[in-house]
Protein backbone atom coordinates (compact mmCIF):
# COMPACT_ATOMS: atom_id res chain seq x y z
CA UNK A 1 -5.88 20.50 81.74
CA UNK A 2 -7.69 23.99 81.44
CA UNK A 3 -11.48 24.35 81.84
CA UNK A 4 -11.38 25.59 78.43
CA UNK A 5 -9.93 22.37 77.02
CA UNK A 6 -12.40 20.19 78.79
CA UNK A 7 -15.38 21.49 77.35
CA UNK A 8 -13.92 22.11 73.62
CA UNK A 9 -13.03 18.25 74.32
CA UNK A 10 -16.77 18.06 75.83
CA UNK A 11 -17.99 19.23 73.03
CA UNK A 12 -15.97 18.11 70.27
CA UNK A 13 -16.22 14.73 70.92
CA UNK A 14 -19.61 14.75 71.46
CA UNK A 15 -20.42 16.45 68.53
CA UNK A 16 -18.32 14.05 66.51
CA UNK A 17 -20.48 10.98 67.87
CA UNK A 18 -23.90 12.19 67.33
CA UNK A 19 -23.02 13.20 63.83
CA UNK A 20 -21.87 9.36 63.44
CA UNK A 21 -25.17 8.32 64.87
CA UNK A 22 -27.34 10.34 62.83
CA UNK A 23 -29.11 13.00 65.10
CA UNK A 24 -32.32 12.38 63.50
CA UNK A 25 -32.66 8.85 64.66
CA UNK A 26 -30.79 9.90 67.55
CA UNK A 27 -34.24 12.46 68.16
CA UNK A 28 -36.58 9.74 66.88
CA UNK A 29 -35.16 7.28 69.64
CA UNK A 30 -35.66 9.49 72.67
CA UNK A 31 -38.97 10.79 71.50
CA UNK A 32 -40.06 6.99 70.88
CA UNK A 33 -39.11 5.88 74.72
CA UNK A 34 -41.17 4.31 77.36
CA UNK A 35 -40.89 7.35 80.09
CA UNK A 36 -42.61 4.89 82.52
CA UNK A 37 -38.91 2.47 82.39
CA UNK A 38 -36.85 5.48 82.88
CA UNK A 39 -39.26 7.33 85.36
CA UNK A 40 -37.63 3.81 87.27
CA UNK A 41 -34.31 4.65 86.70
CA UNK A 42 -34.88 7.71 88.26
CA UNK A 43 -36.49 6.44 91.02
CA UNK A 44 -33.49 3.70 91.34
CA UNK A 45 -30.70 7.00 91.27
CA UNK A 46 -32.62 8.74 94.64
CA UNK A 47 -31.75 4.86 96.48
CA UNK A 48 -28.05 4.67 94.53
CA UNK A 49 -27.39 8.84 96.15
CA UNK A 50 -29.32 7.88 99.67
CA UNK A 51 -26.55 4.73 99.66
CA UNK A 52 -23.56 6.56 98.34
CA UNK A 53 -24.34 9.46 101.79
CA UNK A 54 -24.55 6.63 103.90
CA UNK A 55 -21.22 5.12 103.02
CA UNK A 56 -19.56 8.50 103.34
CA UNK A 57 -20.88 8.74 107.09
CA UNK A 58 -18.85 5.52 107.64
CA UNK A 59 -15.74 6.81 106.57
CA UNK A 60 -15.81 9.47 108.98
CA UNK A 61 -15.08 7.23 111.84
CA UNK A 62 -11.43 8.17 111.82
CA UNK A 63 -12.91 11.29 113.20
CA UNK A 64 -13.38 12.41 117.31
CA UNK A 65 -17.00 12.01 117.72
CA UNK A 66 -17.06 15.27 119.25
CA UNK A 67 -15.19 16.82 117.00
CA UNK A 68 -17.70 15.52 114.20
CA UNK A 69 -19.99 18.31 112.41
CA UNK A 70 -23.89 18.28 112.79
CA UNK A 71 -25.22 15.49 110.79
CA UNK A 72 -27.18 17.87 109.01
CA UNK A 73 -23.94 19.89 107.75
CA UNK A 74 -22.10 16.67 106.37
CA UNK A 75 -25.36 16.14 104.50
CA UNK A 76 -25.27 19.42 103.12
CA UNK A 77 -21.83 19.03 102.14
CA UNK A 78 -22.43 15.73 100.46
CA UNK A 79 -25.17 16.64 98.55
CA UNK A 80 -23.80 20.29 97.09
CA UNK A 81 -20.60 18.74 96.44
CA UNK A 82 -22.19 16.00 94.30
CA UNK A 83 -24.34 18.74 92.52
CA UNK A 84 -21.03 21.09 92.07
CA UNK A 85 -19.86 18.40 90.59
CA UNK A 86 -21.89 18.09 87.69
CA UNK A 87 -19.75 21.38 86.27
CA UNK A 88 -16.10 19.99 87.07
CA UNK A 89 -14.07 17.26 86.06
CA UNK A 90 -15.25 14.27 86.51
CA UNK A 91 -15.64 13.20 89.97
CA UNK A 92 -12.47 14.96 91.26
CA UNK A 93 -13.65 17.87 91.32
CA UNK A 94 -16.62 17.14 93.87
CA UNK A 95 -14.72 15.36 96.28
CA UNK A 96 -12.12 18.42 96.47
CA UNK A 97 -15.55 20.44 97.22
CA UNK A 98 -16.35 17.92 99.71
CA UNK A 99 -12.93 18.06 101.35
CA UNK A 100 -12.23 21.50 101.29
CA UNK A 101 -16.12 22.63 102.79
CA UNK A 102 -15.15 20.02 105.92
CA UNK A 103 -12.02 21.77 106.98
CA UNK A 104 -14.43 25.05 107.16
CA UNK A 105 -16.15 23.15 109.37
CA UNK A 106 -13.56 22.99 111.52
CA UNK A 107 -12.31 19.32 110.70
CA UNK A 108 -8.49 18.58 109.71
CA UNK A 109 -7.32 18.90 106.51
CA UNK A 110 -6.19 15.16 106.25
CA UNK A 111 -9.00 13.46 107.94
CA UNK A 112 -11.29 15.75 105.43
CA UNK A 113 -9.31 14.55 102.22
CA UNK A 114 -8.49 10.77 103.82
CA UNK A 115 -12.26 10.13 104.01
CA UNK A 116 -12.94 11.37 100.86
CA UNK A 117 -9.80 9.38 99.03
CA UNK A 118 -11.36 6.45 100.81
CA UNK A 119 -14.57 7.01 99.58
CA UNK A 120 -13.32 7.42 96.26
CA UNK A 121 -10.64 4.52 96.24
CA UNK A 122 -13.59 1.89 97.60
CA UNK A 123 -16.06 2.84 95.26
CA UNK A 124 -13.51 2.56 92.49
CA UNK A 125 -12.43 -1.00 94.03
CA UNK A 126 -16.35 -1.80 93.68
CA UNK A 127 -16.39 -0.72 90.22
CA UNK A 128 -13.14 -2.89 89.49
CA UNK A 129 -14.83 -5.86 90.84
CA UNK A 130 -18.08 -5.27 89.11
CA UNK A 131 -15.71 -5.42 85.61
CA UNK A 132 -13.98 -8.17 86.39
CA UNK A 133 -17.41 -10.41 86.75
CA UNK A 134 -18.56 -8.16 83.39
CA UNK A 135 -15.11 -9.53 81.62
CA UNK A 136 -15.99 -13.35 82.27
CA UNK A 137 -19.74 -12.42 81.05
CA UNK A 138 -18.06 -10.58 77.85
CA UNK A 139 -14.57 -12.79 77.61
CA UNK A 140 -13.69 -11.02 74.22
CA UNK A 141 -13.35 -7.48 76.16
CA UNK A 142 -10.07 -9.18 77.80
CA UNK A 143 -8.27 -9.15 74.67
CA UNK A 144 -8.97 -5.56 74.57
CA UNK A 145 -5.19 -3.84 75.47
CA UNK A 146 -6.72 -0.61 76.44
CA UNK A 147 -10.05 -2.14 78.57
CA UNK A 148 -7.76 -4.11 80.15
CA UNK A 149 -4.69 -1.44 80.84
CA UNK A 150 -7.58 0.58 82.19
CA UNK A 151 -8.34 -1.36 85.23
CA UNK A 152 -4.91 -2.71 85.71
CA UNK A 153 -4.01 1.44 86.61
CA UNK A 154 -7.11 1.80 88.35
CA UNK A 155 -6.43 -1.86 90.53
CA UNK A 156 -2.95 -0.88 90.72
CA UNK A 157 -4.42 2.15 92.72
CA UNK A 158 -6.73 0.55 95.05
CA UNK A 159 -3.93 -2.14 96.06
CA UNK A 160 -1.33 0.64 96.88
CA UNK A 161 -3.84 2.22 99.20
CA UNK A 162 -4.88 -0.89 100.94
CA UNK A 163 -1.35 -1.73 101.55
CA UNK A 164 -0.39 1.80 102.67
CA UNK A 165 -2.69 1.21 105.05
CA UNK A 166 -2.01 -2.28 106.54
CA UNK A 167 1.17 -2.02 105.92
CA UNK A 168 3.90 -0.49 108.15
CA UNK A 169 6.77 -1.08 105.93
CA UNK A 170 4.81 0.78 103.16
CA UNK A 171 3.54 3.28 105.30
CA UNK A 172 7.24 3.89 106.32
CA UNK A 173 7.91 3.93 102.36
CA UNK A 174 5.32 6.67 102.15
CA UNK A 175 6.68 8.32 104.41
CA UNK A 176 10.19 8.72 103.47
CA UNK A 177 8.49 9.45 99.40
CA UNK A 178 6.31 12.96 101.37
CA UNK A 179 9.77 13.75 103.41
CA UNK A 180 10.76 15.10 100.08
CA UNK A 181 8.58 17.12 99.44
CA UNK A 182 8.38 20.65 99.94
CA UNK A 183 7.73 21.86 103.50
CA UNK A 184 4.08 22.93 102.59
CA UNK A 185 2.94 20.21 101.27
CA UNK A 186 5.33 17.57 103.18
CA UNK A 187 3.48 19.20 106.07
CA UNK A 188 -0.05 18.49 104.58
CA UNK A 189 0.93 14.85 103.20
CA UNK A 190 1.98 13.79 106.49
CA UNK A 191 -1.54 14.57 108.23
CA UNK A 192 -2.69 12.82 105.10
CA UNK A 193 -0.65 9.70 105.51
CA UNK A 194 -1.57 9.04 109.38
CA UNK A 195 -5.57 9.54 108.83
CA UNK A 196 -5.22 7.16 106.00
CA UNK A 197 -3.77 5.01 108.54
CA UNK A 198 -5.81 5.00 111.01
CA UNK A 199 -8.42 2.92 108.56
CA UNK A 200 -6.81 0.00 109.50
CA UNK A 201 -8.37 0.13 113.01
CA UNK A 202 -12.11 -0.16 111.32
CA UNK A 203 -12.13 -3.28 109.06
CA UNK A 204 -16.05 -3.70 109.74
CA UNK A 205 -16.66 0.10 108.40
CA UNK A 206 -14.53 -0.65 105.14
CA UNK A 207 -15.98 -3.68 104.61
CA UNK A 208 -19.38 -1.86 104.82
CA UNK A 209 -18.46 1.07 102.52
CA UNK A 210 -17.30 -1.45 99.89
CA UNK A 211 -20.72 -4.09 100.04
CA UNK A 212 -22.67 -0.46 99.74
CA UNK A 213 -20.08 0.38 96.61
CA UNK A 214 -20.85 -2.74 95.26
CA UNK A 215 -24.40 -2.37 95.67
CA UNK A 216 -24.15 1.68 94.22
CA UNK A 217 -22.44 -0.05 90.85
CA UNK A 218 -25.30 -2.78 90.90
CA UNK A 219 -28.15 -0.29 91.12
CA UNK A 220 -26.25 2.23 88.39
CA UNK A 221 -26.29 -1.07 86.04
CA UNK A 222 -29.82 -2.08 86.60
CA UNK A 223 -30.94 1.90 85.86
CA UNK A 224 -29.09 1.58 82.28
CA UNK A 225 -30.53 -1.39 81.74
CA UNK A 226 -34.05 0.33 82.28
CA UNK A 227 -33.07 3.14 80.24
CA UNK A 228 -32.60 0.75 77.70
CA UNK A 229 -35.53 -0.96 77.72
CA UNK A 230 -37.15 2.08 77.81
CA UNK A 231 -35.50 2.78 74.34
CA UNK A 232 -36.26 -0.70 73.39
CA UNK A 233 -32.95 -1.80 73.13
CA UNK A 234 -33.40 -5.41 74.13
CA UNK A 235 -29.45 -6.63 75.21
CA UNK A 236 -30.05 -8.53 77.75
CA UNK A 237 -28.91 -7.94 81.56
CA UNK A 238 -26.07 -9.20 81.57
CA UNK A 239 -24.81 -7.31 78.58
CA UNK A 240 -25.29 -3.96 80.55
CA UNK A 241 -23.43 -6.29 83.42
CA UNK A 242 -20.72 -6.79 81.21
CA UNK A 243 -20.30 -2.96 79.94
CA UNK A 244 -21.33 -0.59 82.42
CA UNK A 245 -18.52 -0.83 84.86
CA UNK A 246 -16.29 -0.10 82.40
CA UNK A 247 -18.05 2.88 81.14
CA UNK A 248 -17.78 3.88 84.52
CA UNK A 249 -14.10 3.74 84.67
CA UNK A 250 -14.02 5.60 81.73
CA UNK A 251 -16.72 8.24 82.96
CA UNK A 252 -14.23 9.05 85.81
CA UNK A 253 -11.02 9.93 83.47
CA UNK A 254 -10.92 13.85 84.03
CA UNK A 255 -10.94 14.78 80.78
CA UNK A 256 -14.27 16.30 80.45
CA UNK A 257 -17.10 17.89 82.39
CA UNK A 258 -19.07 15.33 84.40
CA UNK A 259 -18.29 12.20 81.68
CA UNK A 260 -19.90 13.94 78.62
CA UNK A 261 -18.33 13.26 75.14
CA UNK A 262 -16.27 10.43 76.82
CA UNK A 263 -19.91 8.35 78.20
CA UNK A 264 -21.13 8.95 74.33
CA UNK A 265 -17.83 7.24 72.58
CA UNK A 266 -18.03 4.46 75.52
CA UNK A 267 -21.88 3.76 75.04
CA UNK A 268 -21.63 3.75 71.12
CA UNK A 269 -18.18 1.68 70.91
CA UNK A 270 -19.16 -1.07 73.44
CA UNK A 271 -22.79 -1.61 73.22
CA UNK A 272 -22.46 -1.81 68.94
CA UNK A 273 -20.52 -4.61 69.70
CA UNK A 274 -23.66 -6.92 70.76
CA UNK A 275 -25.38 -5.09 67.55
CA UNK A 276 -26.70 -1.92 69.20
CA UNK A 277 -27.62 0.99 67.00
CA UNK A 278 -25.54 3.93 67.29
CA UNK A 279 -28.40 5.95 67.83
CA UNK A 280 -30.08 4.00 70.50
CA UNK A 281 -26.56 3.62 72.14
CA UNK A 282 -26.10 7.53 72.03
CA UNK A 283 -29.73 8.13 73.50
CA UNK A 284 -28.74 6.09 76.19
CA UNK A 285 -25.62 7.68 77.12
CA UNK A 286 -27.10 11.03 77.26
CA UNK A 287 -30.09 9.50 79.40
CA UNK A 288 -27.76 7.78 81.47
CA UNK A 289 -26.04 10.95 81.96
CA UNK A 290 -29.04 12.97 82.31
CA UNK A 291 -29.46 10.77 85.21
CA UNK A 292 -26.46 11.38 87.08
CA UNK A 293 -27.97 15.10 87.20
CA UNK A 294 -31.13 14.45 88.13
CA UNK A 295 -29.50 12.53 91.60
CA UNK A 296 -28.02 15.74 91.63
CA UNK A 297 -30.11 17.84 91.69
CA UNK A 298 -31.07 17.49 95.79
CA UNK A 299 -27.78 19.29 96.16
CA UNK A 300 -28.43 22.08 94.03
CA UNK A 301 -31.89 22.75 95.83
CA UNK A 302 -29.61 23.09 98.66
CA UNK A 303 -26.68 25.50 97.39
CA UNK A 304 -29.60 27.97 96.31
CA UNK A 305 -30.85 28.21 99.76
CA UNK A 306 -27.75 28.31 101.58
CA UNK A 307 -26.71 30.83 99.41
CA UNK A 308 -30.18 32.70 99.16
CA UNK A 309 -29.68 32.50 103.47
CA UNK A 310 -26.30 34.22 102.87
CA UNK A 311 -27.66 36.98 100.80
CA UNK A 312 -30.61 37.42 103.72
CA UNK A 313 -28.00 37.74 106.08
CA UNK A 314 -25.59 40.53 104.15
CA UNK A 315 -28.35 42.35 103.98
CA UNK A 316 -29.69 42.46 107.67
């Protein structure tokens, strides 16, 4: 899908929900909020972006220790790939950032991409588990075809790389599927394939990265659910418990630029069903998305000076 279509989607669909929550009471929600609750959401995002860098540097085990970069590059990267971003589909488009700014760092192309996969695949396993216990807490979401067709793909996903890994028969599967490919990209998916598979020599880092996944998705629902008392919406914890991983899943469906328009329908359609008004809903997906940016922003502090440094340079 086209750049173009995203944000007409973006924007469309965003435009569509906030003229079904009236923007006036939209307005009079926000400017009624208790900024002291959300100034501890944001403090609770700088913790959830200090954990999600952490889990990252696990994942590049599968990598020579002296062929690692500086730690201070790989935080770099991290960082301006998270705030890069914020302007590209969903999440995809920061890890390909992420991936393709290791390999100028001298790294291989498949351990680059494998550790970012991995990252991506265990925090989406996290997420996945985090919905499951928010489907016993909300049992009428499990008659919901779609909810429930959602994380069936996305567990369907996670599974296929755990046994891909673990798995010599599938691996062998794999590899007869990326022997038919073209000889460019056969070439590629092969170095992909055996950095995925050397994962199965560090069970203790994977186990790791997922308890600090699991403990990312915990500290994303507890900063809604501050948000939202900040608003004065008064659902209980275990409501936001119950809904927030799925938003999440839905969040990460490339569709649109950084969840926007998508995180608006997903707020508004699941939290009116524990009576939720639309407008409080749709302030809280636009705070909620506000502060995914605002973890961001480290990064973006960081691609201005690296490139002000390259400007500098050019000219001397």
């Amino acid at each position: 899908m086209k750049a173009a279509a995203r944000a007409a989607i973006a924007a469309g669909l965003t435009a569509y929900i906030l003229w079904r929550s009236h923007p006036r009471e939209v307005l009079a929600a926000m400017a009624g909020a208790d900024w002291r609750l959300i100034a501890i959401a944001v403090a609770l995002v700088l913790v959830d972006r200090a954990l999600m860098a952490y889990r990252w540097l696990l994942l590049l085990c599968i990598i020579d220790p002296a062929d690692r970069p500086p730690l201070g590059e790989v935080m770099r990267i991290f960082f301006v790939s998270t705030f890069v971003g914020t302007f590209l589909p969903a999440s995809i488009g920061g890890d390909a950032v992420r991936a393709y700014s290791m390999t100028r760092l001298n790294v291989r192309g498949g351990d680059a991409v494998a550790s970012v996969f991995m990252d991506r695949m265990l925090g989406v396993a996290s997420i996945l588990i985090m919905a499951a216990v928010g489907l016993l807490l909300a049992r009428d979401l499990a008659g919901n075809r779609t909810i429930v067709l959602s994380l069936a793909v996305a567990a369907a996903a996670c599974v296929a790389t755990l046994v891909v890994i673990f798995s010599d028969s599938a691996a062998r599967l794999a590899a007869v599927a990326i022997a038919m490919l073209p000889a460019r990209l056969r070439s590629f998916g092969e170095g992909l394939l055996a950095s995925v598979r050397r994962y199965s020599s560090y069970h203790g880092q994977l186990a790791n990265v997922l308890l600090g996944s699991l403990a990312v998705q915990t500290l994303r629902i507890v900063q809604a659910y501050f948000l939202g008392r900040g608003l004065g919406i008064t659902a209980p914890l275990g409501t936001y418990f119950a809904f927030v991983p799925v938003i999440l899943l839905v969040m990460l469906l490339p569709v649109t630029f950084n969840g926007i328009g998508t995180s608006q329908a997903a707020f508004v359609w699941f939290f009116g069903r524990v009576g939720v008004a639309a407008p409080s809903a749709f302030a809280l997906s636009v705070l909620f998305v506000a502060l995914g940016v605002v973890g961001n922003l480290p990064g973006g502090v960081l691609y201005a000076m690296g490139a002000r440094s390259s400007n500098v340079s050019r000219s001397t």
